[in-house]
Protein backbone atom coordinates (compact mmCIF):
# COMPACT_ATOMS: atom_id res chain seq x y z
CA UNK A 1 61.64 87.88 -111.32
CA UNK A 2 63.92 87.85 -108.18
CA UNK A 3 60.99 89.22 -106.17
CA UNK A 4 58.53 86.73 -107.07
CA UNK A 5 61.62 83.89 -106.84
CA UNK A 6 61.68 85.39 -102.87
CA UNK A 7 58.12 85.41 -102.76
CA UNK A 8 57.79 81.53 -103.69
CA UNK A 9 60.35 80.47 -101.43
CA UNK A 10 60.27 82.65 -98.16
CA UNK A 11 58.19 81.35 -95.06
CA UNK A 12 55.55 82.80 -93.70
CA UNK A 13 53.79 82.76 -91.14
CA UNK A 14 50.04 82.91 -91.67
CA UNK A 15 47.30 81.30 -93.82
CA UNK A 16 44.91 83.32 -96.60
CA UNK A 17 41.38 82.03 -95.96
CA UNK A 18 39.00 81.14 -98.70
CA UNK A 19 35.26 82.57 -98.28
CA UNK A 20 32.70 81.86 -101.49
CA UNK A 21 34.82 81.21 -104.59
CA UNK A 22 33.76 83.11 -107.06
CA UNK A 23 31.20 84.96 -105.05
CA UNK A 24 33.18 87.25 -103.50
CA UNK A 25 30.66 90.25 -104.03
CA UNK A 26 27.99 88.52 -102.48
CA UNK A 27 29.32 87.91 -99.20
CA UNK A 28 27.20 90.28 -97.07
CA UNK A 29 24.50 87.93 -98.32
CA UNK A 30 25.88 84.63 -98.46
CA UNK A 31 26.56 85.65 -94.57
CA UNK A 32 22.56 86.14 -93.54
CA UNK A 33 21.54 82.08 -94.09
CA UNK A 34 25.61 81.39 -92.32
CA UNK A 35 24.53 83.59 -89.22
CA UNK A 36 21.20 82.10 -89.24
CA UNK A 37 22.67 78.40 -89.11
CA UNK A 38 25.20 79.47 -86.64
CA UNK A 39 22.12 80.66 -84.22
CA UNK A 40 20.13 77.41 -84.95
CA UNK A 41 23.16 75.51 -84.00
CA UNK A 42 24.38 77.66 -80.69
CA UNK A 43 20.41 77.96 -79.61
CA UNK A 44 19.41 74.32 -80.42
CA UNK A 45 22.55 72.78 -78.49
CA UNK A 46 22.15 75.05 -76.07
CA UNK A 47 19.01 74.20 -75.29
CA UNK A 48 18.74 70.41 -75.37
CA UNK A 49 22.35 70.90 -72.36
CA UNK A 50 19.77 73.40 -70.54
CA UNK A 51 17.15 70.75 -70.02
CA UNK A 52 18.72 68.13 -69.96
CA UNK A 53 20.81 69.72 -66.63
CA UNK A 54 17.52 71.17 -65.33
CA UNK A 55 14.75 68.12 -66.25
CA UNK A 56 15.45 65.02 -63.85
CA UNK A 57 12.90 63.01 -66.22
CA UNK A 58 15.89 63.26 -68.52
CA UNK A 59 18.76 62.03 -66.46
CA UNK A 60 19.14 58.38 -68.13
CA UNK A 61 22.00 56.86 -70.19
CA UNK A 62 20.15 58.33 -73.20
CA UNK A 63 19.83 61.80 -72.42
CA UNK A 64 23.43 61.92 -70.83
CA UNK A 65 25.20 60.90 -74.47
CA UNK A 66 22.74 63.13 -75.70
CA UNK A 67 24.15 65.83 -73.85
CA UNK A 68 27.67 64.88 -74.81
CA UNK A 69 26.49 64.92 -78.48
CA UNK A 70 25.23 69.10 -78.19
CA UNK A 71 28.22 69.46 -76.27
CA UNK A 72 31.00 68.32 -78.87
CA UNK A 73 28.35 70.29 -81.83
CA UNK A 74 28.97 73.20 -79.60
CA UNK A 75 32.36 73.22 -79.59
CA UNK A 76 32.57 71.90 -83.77
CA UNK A 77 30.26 75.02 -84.08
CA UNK A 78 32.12 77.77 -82.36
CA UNK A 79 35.97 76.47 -83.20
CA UNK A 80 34.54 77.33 -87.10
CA UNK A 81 31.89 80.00 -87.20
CA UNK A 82 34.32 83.06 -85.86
CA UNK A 83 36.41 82.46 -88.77
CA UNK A 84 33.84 81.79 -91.49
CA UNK A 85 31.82 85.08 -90.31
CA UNK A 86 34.76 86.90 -89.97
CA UNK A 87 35.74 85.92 -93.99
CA UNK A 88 31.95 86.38 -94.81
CA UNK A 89 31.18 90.00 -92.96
CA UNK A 90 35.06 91.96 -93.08
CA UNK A 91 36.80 90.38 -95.18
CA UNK A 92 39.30 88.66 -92.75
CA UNK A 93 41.46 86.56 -94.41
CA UNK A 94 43.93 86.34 -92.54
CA UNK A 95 44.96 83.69 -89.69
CA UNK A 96 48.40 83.26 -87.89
CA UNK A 97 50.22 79.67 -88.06
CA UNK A 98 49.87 79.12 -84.24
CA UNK A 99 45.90 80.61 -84.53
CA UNK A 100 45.56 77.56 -87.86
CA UNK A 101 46.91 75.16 -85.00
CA UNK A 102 44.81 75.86 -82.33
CA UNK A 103 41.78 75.97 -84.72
CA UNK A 104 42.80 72.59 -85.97
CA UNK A 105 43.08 70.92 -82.73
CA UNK A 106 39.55 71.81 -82.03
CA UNK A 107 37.54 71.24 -85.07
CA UNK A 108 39.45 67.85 -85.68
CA UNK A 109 39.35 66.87 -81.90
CA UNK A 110 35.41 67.72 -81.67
CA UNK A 111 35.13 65.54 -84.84
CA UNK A 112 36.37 62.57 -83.21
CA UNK A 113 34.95 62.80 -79.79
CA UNK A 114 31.51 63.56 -82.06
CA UNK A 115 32.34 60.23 -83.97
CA UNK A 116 33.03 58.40 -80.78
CA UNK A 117 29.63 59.48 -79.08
CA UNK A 118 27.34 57.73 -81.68
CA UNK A 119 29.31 54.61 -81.36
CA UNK A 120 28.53 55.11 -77.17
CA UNK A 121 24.82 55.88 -78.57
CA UNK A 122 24.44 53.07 -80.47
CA UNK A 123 25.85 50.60 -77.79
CA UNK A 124 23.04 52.57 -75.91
CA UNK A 125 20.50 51.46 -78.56
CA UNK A 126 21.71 48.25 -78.52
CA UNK A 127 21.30 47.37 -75.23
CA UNK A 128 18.27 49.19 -74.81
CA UNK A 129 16.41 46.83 -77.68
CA UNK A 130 18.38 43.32 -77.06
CA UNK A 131 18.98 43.31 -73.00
CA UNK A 132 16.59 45.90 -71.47
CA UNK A 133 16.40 44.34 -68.52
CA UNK A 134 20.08 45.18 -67.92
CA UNK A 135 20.18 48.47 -69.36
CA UNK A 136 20.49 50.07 -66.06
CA UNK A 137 22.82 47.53 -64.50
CA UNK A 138 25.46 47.76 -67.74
CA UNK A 139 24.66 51.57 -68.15
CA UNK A 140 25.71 52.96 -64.79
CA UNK A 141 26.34 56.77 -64.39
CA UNK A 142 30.11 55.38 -63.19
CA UNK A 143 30.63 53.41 -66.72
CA UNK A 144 29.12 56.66 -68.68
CA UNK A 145 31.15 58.79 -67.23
CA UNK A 146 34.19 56.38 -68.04
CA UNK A 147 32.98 56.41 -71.58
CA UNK A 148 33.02 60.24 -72.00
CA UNK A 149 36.57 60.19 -70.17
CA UNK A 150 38.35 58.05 -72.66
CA UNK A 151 36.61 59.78 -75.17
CA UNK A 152 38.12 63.07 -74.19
CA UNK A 153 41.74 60.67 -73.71
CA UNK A 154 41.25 59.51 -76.91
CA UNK A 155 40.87 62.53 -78.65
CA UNK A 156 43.79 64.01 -76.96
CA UNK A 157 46.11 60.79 -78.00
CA UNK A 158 44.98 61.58 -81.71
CA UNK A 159 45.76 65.18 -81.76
CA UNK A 160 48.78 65.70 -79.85
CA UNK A 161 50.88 64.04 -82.51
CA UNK A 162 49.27 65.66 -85.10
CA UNK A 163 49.78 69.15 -83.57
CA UNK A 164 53.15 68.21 -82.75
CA UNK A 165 54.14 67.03 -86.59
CA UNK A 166 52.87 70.19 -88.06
CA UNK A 167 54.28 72.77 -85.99
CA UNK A 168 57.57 71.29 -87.23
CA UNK A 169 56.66 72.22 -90.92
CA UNK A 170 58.12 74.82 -92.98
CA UNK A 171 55.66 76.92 -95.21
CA UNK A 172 56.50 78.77 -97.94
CA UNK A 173 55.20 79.86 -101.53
CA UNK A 174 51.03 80.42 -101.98
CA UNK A 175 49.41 80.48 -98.60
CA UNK A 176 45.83 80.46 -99.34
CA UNK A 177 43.72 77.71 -98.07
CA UNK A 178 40.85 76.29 -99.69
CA UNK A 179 38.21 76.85 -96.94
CA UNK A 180 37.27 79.40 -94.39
CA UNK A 181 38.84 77.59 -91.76
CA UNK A 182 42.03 75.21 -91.05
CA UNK A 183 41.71 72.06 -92.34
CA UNK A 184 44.18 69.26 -91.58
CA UNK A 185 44.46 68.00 -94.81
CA UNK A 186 44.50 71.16 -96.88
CA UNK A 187 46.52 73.00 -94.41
CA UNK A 188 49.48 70.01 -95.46
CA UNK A 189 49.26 70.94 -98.92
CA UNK A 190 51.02 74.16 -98.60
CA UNK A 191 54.47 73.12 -96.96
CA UNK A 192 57.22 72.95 -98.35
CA UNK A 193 58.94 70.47 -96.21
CA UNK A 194 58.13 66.71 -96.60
CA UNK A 195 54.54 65.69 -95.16
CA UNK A 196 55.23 61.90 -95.77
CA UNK A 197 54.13 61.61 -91.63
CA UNK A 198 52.09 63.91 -91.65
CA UNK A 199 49.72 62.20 -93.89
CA UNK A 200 50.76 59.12 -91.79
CA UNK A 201 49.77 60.49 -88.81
CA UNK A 202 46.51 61.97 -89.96
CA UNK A 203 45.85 58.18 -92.15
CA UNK A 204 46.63 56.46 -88.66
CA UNK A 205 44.43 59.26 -86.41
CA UNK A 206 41.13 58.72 -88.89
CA UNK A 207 41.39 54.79 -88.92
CA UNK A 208 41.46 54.41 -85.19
CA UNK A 209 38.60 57.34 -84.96
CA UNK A 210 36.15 56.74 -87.77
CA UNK A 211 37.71 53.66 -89.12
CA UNK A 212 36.84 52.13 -85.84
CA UNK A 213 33.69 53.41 -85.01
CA UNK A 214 32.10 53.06 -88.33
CA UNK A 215 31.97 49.09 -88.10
CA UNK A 216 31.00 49.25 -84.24
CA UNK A 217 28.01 50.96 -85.33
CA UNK A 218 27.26 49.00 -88.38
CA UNK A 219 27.69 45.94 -86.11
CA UNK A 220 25.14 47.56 -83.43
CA UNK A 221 22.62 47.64 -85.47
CA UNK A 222 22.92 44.25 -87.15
CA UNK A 223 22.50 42.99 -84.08
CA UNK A 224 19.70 45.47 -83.16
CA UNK A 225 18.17 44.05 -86.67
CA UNK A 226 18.32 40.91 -86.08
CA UNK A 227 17.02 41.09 -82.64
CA UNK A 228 14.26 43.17 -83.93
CA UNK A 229 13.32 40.75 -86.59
CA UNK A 230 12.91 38.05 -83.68
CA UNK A 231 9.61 39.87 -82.42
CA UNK A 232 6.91 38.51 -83.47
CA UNK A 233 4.70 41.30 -83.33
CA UNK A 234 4.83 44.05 -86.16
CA UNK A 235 3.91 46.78 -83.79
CA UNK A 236 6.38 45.94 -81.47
CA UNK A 237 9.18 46.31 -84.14
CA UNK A 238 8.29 49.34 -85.25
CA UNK A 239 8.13 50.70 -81.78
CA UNK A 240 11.69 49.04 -81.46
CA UNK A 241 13.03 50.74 -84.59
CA UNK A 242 11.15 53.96 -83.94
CA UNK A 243 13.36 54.40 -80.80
CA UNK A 244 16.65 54.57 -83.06
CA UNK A 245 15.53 56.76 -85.83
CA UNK A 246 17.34 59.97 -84.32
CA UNK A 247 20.54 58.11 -83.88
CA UNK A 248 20.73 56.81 -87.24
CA UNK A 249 19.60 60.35 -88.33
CA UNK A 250 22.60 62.02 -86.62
CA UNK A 251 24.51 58.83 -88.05
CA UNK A 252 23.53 60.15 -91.28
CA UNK A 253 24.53 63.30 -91.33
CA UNK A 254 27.57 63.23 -89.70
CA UNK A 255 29.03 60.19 -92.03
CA UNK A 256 27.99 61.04 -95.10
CA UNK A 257 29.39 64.55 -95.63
CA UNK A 258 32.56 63.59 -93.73
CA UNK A 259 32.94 60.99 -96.53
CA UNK A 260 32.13 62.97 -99.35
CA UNK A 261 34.12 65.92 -98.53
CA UNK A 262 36.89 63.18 -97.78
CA UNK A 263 36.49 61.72 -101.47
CA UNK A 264 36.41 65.25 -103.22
CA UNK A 265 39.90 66.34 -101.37
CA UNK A 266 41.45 63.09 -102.52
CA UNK A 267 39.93 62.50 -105.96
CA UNK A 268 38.21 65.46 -106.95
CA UNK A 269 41.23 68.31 -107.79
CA UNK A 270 39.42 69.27 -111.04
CA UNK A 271 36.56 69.64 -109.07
CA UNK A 272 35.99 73.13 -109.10
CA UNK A 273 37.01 75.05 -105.86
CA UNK A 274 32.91 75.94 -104.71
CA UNK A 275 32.33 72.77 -104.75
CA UNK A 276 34.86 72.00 -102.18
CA UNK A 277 34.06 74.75 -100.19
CA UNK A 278 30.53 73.68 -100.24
CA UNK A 279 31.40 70.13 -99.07
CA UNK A 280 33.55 71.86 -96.21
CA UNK A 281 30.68 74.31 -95.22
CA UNK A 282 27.97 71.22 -95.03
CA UNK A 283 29.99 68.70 -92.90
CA UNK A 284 30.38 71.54 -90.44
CA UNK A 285 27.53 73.01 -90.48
CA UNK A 286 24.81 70.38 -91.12
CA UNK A 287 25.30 68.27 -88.36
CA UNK A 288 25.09 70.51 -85.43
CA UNK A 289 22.13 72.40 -86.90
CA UNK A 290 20.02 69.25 -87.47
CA UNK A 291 20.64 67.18 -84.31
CA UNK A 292 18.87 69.30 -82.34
CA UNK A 293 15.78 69.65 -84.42
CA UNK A 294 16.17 65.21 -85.21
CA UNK A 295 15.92 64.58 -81.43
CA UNK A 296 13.44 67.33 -80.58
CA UNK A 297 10.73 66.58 -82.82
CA UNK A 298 11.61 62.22 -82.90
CA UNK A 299 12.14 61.56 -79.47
CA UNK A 300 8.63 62.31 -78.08
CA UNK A 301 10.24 62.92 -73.39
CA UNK A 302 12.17 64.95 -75.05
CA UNK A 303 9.56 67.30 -77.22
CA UNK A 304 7.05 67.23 -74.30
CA UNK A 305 9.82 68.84 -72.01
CA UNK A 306 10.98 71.40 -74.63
CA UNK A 307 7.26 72.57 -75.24
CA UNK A 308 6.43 72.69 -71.21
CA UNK A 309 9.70 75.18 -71.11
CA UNK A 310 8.45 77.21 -73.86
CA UNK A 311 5.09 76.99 -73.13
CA UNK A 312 5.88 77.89 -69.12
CA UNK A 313 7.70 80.84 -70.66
């Protein structure tokens, strides 16, 4: 009894990660269609950054947040997929406090500049549809640039506090995590000091990331709608609304996971636990393995470049 009393109550200081729940034994298989996403992810971003650096037909206000969109899934996909493969393929549990930090800072600080770049890409799509003649005047490379830089600043703002709150937890007790990787909010779960700003902080953090960019882009394209709806011609608005299905594709599948995984950590806890890994895995994964393929095969500069490279090799 004393030595499980010493067990509960002594700090430690790393985290048990969580692969499959349940299906432990199948690992070495659950990690084949895991690598595989991984490589669509790393090759897809990858390659959009190559040509959009290398093509000059591509250097336009589109193509640059484009570029900042495969950059941030780069980053989202590498700050998770060492730990999830390492779970999956050896059985690697374990990660230090200071390793859960650093992991943290990334995956949540790619998150927001990722939610911050489709509000930039919708302002893009806005003013592309309802003042083209101005698009190049209001979208200078000077004012992108700017955009991406307090991107970056806000990200930075957001985490630092965040980072700084948690390191001053105490842990003690159970130390397994629900998830392959550090998440903010499950991370918090396990100390045994009060988290009261903690949660505060990490409330505050998602209203002025997501909680703020959510209406800006729901507000872009009302007015994108009803600007739309002004042309007379049919063929012209579906030319018009053809030009932002890959944004609200990537809008899509970055929002909706996000909010579902959201909803299961704060009202599902009799969910059972696969179905919160599952959540975890798909708002991670899905997003940078599909925005490639969205803008490839929907944005038709794009494709034609992407085939002459593969075609020319």
């Amino acid at each position: 009894m004393n030595a499980i009393s010493s067990n509960l109550t002594s700090p430690f200081s790393s985290f048990h990660l969580t692969g499959i729940p349940g299906l432990e034994e199948m690992h070495a298989w659950i990690s084949v269609p895991f690598f595989c996403l991984y490589a669509i992810a790393l090759v897809g971003n990858s390659m959009i950054l190559f040509v959009i650096v290398n093509e000059r037909s591509l250097h336009e206000p589109m193509y640059y947040f484009l570029s900042m969109l495969s950059a941030s899934d780069l980053g989202l996909t590498i700050s998770t997929m060492s730990t999830t493969l390492s779970v999956l393929w050896f059985d690697a549990r374990e990660i230090s406090l200071d390793g859960c930090i650093i992991q943290m800072f990334f995956l949540h600080g790619f998150t927001f500049m990722e939610s911050g770049i489709l509000v930039a890409m919708a302002f893009d799509r806005f003013v592309a549809i309802c003042d083209p003649l101005r698009y190049t005047i209001i979208l200078t490379n000077a004012r992108i640039t700017q955009l991406g830089v307090v991107m970056i600043i806000r990200m930075i703002a957001l985490m630092v506090p965040l980072v700084l709150l948690f390191k001053k937890l105490s842990f003690c007790g159970p130390n397994g995590l629900s998830h392959s990787y550090c998440y903010h909010a499950d991370v918090i779960k396990l100390a045994c000091s009060d988290t009261k700003f903690n949660s505060i902080c990490g409330l505050v953090a998602l209203i002025l990331s997501t909680g703020i960019d959510t209406p800006c882009i729901l507000l872009s394209y009302i007015l994108i709608i009803c600007s739309v709806l002004s042309i007379a011609s049919p063929k012209e608005q579906h030319k018009a609304f053809s030009t932002c299905a890959s944004h609200i594709g990537s809008v899509a599948i970055f929002y909706i996971p996000m909010i579902s995984l959201s909803l299961v950590h704060r009202y599902g806890h009799q969910a059972p636990k696969i179905v919160h890994t599952m959540m975890a895995n798909i708002y991670l994964v899905l997003p940078p393995v599909l925005n490639p393929i969205i803008y490839s095969v929907k944005t038709a500069q794009l494709r034609k470049v992407v085939l002459k490279l593969f075609l020319t090799k």
